[in-house]
Every structure is written in C-alpha cells, then in structure tokens.
PDB file of N, CA and C in Angstrom:
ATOM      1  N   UNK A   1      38.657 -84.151  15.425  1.00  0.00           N
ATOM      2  CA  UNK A   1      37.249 -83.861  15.358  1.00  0.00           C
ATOM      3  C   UNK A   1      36.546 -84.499  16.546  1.00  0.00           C
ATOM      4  N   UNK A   2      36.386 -83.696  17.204  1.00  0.00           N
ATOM      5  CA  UNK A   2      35.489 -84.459  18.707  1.00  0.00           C
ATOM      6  C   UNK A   2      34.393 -83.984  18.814  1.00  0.00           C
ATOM      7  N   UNK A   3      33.812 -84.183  17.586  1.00  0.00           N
ATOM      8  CA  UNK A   3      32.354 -83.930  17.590  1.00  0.00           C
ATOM      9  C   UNK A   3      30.952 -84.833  17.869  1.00  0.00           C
ATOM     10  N   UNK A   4      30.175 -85.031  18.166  1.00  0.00           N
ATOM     11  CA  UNK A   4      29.151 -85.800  18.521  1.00  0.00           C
ATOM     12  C   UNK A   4      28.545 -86.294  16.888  1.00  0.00           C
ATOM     13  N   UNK A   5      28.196 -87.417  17.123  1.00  0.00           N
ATOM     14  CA  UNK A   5      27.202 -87.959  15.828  1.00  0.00           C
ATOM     15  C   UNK A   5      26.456 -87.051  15.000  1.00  0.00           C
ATOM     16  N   UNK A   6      25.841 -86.783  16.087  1.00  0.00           N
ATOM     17  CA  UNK A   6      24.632 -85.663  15.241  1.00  0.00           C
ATOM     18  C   UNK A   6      24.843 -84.359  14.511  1.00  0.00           C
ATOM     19  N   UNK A   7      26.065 -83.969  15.563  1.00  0.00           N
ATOM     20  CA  UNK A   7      27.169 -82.454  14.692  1.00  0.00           C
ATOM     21  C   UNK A   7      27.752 -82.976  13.347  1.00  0.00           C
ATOM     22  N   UNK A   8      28.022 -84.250  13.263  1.00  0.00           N
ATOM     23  CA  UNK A   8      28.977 -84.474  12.544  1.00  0.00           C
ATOM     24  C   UNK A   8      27.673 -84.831  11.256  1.00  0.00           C
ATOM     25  N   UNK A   9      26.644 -85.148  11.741  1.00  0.00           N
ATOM     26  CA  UNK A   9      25.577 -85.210  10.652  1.00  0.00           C
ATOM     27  C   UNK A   9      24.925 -84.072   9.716  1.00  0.00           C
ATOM     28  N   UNK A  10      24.973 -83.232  11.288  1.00  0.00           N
ATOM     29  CA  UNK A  10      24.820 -81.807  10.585  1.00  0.00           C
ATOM     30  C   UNK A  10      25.666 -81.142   9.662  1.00  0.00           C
ATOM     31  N   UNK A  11      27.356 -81.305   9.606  1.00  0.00           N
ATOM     32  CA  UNK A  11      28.461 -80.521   8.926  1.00  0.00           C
ATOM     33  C   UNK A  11      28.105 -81.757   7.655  1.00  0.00           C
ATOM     34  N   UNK A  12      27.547 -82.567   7.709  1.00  0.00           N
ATOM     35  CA  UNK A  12      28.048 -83.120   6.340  1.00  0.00           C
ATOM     36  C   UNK A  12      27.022 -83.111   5.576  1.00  0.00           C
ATOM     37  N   UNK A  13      25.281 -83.177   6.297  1.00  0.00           N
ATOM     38  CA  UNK A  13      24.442 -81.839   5.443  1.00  0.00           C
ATOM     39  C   UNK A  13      24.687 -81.046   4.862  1.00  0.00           C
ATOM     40  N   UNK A  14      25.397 -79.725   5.850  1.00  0.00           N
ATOM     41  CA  UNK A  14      25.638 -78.674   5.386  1.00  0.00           C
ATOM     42  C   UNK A  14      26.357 -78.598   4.158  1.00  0.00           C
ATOM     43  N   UNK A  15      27.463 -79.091   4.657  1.00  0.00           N
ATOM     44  CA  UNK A  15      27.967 -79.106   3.143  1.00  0.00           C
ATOM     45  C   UNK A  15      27.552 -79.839   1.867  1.00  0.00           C
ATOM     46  N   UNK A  16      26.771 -80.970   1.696  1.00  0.00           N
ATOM     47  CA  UNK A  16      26.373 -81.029   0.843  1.00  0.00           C
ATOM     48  C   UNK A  16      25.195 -80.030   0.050  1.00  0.00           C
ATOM     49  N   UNK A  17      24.464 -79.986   0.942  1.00  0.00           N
ATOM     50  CA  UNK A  17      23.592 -78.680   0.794  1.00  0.00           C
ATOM     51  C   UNK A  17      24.640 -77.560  -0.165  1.00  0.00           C
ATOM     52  N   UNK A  18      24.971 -77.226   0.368  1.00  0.00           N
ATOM     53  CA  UNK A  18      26.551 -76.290  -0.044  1.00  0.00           C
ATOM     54  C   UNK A  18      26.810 -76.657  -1.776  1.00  0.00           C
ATOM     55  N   UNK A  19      27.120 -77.676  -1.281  1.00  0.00           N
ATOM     56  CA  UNK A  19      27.885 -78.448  -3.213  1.00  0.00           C
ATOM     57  C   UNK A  19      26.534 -78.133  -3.869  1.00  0.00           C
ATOM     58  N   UNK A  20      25.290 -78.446  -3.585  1.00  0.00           N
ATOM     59  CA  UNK A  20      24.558 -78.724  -4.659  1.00  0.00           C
ATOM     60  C   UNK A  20      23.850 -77.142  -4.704  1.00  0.00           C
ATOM     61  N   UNK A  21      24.102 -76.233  -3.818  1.00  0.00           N
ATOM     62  CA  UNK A  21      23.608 -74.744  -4.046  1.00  0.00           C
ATOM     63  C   UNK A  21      24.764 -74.489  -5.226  1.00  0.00           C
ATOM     64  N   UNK A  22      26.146 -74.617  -5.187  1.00  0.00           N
ATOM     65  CA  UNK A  22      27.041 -73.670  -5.927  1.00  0.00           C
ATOM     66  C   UNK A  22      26.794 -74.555  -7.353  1.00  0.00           C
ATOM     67  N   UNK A  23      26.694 -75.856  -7.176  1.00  0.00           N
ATOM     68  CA  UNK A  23      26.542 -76.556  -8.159  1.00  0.00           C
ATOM     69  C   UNK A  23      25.326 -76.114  -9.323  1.00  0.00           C
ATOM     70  N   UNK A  24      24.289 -75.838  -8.991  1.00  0.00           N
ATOM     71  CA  UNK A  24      23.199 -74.868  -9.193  1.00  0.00           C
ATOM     72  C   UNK A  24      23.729 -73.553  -9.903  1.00  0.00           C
ATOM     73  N   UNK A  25      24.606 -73.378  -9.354  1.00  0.00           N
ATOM     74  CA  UNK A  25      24.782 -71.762  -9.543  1.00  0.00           C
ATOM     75  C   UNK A  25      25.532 -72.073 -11.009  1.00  0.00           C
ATOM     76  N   UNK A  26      26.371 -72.489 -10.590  1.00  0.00           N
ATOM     77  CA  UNK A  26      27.556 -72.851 -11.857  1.00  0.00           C
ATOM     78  C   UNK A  26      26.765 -73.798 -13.419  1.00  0.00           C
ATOM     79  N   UNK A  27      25.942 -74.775 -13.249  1.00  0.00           N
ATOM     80  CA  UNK A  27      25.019 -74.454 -13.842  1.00  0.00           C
ATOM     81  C   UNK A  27      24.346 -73.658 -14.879  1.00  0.00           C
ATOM     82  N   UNK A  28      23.895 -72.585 -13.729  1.00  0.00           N
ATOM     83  CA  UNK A  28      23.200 -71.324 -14.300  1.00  0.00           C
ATOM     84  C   UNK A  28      23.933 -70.440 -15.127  1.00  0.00           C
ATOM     85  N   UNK A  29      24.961 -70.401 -14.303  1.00  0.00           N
ATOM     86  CA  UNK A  29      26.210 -69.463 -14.922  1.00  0.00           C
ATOM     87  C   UNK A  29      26.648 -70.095 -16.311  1.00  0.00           C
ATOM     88  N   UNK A  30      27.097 -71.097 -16.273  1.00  0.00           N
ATOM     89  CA  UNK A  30      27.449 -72.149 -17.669  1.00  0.00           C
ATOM     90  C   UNK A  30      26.133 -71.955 -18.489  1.00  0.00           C
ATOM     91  N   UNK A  31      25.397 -72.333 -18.715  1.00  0.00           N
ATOM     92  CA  UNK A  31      24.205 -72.108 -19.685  1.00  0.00           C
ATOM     93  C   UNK A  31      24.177 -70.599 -19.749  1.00  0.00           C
ATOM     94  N   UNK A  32      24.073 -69.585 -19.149  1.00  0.00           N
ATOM     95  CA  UNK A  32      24.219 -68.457 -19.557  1.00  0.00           C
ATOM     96  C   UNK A  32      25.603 -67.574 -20.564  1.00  0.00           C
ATOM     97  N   UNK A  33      26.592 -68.445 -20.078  1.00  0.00           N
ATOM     98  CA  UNK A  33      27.677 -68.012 -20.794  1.00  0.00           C
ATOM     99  C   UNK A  33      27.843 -69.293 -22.049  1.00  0.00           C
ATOM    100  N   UNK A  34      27.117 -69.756 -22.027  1.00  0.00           N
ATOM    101  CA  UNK A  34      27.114 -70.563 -24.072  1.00  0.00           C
ATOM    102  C   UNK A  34      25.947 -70.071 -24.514  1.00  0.00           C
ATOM    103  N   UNK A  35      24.769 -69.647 -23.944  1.00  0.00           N
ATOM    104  CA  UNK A  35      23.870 -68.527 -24.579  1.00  0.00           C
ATOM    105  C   UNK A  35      24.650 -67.053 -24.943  1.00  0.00           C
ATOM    106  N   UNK A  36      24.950 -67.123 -24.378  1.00  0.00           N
ATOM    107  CA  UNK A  36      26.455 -65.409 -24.664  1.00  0.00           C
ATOM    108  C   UNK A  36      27.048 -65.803 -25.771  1.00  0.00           C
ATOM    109  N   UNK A  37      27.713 -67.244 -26.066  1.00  0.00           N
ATOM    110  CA  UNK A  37      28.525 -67.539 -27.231  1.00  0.00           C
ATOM    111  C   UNK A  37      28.098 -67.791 -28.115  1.00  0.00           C
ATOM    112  N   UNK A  38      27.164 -68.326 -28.440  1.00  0.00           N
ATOM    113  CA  UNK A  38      25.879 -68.687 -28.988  1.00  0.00           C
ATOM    114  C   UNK A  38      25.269 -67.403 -30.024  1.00  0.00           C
ATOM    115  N   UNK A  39      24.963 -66.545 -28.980  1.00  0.00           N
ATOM    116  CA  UNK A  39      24.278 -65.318 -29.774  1.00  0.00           C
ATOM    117  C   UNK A  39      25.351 -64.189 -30.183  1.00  0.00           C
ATOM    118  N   UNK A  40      26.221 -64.628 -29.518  1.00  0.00           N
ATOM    119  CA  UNK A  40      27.903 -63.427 -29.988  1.00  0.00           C
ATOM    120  C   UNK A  40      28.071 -64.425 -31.422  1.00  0.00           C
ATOM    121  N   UNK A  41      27.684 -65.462 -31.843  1.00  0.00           N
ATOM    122  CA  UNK A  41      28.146 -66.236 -32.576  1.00  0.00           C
ATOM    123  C   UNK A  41      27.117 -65.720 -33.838  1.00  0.00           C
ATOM    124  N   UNK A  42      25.905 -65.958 -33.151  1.00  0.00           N
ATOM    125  CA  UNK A  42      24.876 -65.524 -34.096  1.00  0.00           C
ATOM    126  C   UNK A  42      24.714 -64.373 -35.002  1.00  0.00           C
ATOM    127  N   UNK A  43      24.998 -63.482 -34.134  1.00  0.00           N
ATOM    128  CA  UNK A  43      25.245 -61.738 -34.091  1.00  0.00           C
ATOM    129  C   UNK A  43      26.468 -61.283 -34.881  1.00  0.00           C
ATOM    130  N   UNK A  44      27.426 -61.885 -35.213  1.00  0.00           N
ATOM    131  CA  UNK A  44      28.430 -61.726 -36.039  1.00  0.00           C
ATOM    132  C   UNK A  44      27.613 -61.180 -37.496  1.00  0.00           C
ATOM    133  N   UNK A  45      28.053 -60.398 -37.783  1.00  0.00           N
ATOM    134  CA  UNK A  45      27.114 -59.451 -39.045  1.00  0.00           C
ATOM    135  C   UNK A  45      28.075 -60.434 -40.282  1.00  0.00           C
ATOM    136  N   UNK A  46      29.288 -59.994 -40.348  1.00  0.00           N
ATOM    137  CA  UNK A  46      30.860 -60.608 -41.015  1.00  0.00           C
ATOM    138  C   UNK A  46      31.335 -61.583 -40.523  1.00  0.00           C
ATOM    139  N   UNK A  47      31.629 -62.717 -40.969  1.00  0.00           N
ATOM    140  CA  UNK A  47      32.091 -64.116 -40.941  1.00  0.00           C
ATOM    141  C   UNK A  47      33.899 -63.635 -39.655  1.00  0.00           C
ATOM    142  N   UNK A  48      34.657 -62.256 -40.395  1.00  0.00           N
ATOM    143  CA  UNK A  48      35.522 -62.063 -39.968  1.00  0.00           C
ATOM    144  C   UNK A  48      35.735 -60.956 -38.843  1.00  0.00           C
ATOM    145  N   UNK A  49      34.450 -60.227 -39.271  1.00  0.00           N
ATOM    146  CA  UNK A  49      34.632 -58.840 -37.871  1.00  0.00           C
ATOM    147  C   UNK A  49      34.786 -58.875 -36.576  1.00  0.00           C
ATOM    148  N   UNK A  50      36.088 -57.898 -36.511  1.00  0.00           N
ATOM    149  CA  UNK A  50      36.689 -58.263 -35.127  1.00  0.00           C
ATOM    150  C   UNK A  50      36.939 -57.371 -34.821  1.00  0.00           C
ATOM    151  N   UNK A  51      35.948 -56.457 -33.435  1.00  0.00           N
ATOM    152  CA  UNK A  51      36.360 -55.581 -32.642  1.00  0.00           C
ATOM    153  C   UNK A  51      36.662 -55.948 -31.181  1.00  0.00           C
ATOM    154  N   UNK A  52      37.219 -54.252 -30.537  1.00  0.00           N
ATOM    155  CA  UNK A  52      36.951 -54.802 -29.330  1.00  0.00           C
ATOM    156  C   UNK A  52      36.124 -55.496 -28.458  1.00  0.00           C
ATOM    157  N   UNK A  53      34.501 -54.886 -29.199  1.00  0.00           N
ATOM    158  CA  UNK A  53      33.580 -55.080 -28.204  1.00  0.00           C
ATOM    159  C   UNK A  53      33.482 -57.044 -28.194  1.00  0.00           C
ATOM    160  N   UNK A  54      33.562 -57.244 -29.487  1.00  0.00           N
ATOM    161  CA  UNK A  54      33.317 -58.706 -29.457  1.00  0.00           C
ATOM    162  C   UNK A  54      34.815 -59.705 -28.905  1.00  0.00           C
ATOM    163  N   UNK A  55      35.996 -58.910 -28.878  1.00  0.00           N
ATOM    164  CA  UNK A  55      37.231 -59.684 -28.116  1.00  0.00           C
ATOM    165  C   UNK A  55      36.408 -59.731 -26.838  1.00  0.00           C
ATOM    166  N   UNK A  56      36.053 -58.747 -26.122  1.00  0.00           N
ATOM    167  CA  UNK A  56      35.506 -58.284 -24.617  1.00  0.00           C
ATOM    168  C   UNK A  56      34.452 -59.400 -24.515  1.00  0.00           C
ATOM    169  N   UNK A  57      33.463 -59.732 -25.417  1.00  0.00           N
ATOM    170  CA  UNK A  57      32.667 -60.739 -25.272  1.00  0.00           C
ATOM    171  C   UNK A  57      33.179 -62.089 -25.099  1.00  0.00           C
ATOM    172  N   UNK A  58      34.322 -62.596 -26.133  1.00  0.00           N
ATOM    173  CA  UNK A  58      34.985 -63.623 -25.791  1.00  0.00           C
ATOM    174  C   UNK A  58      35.594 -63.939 -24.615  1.00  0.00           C
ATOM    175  N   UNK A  59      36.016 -62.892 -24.208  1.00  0.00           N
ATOM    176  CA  UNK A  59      37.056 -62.715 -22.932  1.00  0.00           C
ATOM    177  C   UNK A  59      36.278 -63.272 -21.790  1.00  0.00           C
ATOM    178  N   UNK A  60      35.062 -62.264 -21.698  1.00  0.00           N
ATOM    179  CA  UNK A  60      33.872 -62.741 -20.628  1.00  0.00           C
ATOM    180  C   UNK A  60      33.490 -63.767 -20.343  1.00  0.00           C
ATOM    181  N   UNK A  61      33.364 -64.346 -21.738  1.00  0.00           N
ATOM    182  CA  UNK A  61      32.466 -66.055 -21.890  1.00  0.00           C
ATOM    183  C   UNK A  61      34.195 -67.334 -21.449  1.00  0.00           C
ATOM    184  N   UNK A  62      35.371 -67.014 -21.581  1.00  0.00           N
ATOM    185  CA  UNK A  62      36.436 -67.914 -21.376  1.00  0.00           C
ATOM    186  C   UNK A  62      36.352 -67.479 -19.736  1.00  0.00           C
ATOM    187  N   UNK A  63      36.075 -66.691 -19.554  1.00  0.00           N
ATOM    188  CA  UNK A  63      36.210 -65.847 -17.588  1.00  0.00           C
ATOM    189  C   UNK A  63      34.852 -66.797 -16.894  1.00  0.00           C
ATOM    190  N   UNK A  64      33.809 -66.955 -17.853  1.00  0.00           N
ATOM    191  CA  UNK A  64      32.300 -67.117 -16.994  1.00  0.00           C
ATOM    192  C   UNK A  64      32.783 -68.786 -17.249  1.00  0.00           C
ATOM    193  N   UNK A  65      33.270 -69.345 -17.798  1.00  0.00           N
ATOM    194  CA  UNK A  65      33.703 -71.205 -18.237  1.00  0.00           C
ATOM    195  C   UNK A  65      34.984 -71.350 -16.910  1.00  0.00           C
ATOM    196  N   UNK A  66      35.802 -70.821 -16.816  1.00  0.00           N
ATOM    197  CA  UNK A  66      37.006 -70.565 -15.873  1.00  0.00           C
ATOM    198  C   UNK A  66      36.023 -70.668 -14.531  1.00  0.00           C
ATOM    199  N   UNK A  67      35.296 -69.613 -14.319  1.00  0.00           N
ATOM    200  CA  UNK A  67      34.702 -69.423 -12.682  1.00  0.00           C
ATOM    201  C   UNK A  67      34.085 -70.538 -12.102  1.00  0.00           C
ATOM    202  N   UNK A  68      33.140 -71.258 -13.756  1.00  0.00           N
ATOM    203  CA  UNK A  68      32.188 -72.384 -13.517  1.00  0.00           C
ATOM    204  C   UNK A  68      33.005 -73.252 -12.656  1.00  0.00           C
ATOM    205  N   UNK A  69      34.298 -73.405 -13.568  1.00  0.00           N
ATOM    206  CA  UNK A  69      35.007 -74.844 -13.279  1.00  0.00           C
ATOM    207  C   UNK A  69      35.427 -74.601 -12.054  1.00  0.00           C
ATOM    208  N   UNK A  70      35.827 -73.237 -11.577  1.00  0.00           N
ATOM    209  CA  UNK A  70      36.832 -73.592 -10.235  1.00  0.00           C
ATOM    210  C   UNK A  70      35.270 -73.340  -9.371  1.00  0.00           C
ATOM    211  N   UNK A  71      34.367 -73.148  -9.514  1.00  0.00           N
ATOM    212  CA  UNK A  71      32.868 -72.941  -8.158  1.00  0.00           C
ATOM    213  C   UNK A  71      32.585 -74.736  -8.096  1.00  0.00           C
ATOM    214  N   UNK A  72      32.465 -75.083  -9.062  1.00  0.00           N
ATOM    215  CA  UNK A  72      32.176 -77.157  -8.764  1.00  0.00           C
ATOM    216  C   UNK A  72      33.300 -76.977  -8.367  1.00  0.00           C
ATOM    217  N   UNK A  73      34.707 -77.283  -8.958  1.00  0.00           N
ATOM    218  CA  UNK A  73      35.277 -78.214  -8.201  1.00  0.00           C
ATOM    219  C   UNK A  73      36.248 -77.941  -6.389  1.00  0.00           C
ATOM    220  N   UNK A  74      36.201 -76.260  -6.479  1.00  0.00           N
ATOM    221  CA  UNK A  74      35.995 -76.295  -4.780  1.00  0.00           C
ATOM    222  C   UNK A  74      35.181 -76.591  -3.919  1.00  0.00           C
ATOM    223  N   UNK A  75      34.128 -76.413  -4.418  1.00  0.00           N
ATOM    224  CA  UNK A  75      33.009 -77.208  -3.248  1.00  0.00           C
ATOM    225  C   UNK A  75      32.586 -78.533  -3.303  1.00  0.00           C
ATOM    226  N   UNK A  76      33.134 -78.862  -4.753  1.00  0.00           N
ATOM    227  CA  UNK A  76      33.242 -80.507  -4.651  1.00  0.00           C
ATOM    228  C   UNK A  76      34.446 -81.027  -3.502  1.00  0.00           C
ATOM    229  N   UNK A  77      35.501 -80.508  -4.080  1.00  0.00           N
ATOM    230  CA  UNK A  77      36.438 -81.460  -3.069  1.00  0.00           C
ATOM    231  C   UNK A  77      36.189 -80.470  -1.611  1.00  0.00           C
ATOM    232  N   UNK A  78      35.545 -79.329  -1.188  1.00  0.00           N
ATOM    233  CA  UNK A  78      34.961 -79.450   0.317  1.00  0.00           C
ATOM    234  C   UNK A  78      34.479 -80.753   0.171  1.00  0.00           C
ATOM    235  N   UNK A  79      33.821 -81.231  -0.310  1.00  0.00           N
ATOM    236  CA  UNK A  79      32.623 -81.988   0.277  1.00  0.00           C
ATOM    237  C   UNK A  79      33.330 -82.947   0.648  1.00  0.00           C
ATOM    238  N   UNK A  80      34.396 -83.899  -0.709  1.00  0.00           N
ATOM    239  CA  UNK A  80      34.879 -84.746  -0.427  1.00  0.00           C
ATOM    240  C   UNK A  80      35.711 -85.015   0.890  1.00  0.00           C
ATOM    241  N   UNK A  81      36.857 -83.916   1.113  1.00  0.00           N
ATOM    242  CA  UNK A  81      37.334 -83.600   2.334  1.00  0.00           C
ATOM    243  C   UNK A  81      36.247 -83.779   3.558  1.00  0.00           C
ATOM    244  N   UNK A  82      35.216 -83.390   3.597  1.00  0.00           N
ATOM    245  CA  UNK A  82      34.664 -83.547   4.396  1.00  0.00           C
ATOM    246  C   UNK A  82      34.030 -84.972   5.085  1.00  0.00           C
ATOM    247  N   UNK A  83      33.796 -85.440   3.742  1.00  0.00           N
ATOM    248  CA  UNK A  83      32.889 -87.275   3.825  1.00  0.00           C
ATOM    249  C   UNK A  83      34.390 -87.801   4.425  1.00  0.00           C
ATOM    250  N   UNK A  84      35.812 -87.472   3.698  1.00  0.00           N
ATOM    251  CA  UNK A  84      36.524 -88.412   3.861  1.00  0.00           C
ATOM    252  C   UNK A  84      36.849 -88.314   5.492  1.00  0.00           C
ATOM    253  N   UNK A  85      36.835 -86.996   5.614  1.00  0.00           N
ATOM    254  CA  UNK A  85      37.176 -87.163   7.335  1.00  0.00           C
ATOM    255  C   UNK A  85      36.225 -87.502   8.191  1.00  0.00           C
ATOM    256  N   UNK A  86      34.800 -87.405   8.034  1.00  0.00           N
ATOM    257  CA  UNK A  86      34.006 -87.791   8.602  1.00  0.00           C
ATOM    258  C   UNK A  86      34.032 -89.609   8.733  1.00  0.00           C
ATOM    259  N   UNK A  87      34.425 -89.935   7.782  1.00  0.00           N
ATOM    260  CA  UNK A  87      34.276 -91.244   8.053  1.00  0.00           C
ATOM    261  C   UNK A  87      35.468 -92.046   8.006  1.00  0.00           C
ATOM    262  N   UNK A  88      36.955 -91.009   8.386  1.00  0.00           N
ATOM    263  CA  UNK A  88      37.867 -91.931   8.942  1.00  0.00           C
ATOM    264  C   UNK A  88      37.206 -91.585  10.697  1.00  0.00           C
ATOM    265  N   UNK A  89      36.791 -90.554  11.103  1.00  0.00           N
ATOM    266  CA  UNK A  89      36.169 -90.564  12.472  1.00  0.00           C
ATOM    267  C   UNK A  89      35.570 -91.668  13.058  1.00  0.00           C
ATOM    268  N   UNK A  90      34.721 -92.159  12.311  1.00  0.00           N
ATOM    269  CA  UNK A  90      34.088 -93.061  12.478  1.00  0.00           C
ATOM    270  C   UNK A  90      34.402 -94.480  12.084  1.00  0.00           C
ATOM    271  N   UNK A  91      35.324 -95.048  11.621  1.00  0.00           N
ATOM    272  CA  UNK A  91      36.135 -95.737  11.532  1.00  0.00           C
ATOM    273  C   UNK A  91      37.469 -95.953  12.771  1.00  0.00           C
ATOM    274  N   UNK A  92      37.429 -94.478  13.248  1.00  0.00           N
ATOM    275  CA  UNK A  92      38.513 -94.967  14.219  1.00  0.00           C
ATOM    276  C   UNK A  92      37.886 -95.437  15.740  1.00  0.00           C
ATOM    277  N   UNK A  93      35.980 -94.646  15.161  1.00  0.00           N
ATOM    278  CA  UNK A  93      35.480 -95.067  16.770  1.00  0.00           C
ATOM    279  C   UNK A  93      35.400 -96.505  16.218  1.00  0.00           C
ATOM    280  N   UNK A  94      35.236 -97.234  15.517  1.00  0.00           N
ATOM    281  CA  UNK A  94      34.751 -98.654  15.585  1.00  0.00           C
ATOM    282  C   UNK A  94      35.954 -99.106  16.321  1.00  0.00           C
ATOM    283  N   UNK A  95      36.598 -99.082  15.487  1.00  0.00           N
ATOM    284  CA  UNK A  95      38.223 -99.677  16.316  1.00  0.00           C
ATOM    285  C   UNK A  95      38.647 -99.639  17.590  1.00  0.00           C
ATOM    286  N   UNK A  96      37.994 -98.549  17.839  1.00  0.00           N
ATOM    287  CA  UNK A  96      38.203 -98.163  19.569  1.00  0.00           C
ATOM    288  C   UNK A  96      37.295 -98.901  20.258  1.00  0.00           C
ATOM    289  N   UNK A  97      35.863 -98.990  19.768  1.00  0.00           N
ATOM    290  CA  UNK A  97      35.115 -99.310  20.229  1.00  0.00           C
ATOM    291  C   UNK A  97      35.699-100.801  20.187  1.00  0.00           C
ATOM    292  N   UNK A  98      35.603-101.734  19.154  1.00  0.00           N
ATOM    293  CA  UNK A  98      36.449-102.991  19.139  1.00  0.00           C
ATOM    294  C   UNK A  98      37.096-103.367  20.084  1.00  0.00           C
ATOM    295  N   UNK A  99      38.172-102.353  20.018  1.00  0.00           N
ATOM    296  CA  UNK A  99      39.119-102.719  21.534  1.00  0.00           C
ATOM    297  C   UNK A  99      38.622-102.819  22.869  1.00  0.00           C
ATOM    298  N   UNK A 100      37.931-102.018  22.900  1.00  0.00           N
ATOM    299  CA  UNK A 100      37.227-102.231  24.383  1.00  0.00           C
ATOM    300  C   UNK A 100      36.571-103.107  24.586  1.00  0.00           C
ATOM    301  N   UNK A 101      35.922-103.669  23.671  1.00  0.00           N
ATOM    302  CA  UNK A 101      35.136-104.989  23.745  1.00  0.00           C
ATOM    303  C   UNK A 101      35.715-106.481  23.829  1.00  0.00           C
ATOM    304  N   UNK A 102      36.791-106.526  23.639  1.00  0.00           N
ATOM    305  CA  UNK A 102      37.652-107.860  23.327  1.00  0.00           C
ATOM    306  C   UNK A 102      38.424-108.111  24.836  1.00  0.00           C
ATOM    307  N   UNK A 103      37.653-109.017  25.297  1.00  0.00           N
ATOM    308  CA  UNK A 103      38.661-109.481  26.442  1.00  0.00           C
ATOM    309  C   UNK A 103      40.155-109.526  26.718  1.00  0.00           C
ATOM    310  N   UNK A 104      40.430-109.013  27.781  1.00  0.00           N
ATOM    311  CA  UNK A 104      42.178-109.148  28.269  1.00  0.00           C
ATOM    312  C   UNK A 104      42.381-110.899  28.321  1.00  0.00           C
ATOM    313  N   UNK A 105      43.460-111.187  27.739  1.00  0.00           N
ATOM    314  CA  UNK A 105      43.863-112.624  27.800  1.00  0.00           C
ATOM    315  C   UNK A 105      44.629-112.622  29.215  1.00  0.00           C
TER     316      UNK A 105
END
C-alpha cells in the first residue's frame, strides 16, 4: 500500500461509510422480515394450515435472515481488513521512521 496519509484516510472513510450504509440496510431488511413472520404468524386462520403459499412465506423470511447475516458480516470484515491493514502501514512507517532516526554507532 503506497498510499499517502490522506488516501489512506479517505479508503478507511469510505469504507466505513460503506459498513454503516449496508448495516442500515440489513437492519431494514431484518425488521421487515420478522414483521413478515410476525403477521404470517398472525394470519394463520388454523393453528395447523399448511400450504404452499405459507411454506413460500417461510422460505422467504429464512432467505431475508440468511442475506441479513451474510450483508453485516461482509462488510464488516471489509472494514476490519481494511483498519487492520491500514494500520500495520502505519506501524511499519513508525519503525522505519525509528530507524532513520537512531544514530550509526
């Protein structure tokens, strides 16, 4: 990564920006799909009735819980990936920098 300070300030904005848009989303999506289960729950006329349409509802709401989980936790670990390399970068300039500073014996 031979990027300048300020680039490297900007990519790790960005991506947080990033996490907390999808994070948002997933969110939205999650509360919408336990309002789905919720009222598929409600809406049950018969304690036991079981058609397609309501398998298809289940199906949807285990699909919309599935998407949630994998939208956080890919753009979570972007992010992480990202902090972590950003700041072995900067860790290796100290060191460098260090070295240059320490007198030749």
């Amino acid at each position: 990564m031979g990027q300048s300070g300020s680039a490297q300030l900007t990519l790790m904005a960005d991506q947080y920006s990033l996490w907390r848009t999808a994070r948002a989303i997933a969110v939205a999506l999650y509360l919408l799909t336990i309002e789905a289960i919720f009222g598929f729950i409600v809406g049950i006329e018969g304690l036991f009735a079981v058609s397609k349409f309501y398998l298809f509802v289940w199906c949807l709401a285990i699909l919309g819980l599935g998407v949630t989980t994998l939208i956080i936790r890919g753009t979570y670990s972007r992010l992480c990936f990202t902090l972590f390399s950003l700041l072995y970068v900067a860790c290796d300039k100290q060191i460098v920098s260090r070295k240059d500073e320490e007198p030749a014996p």
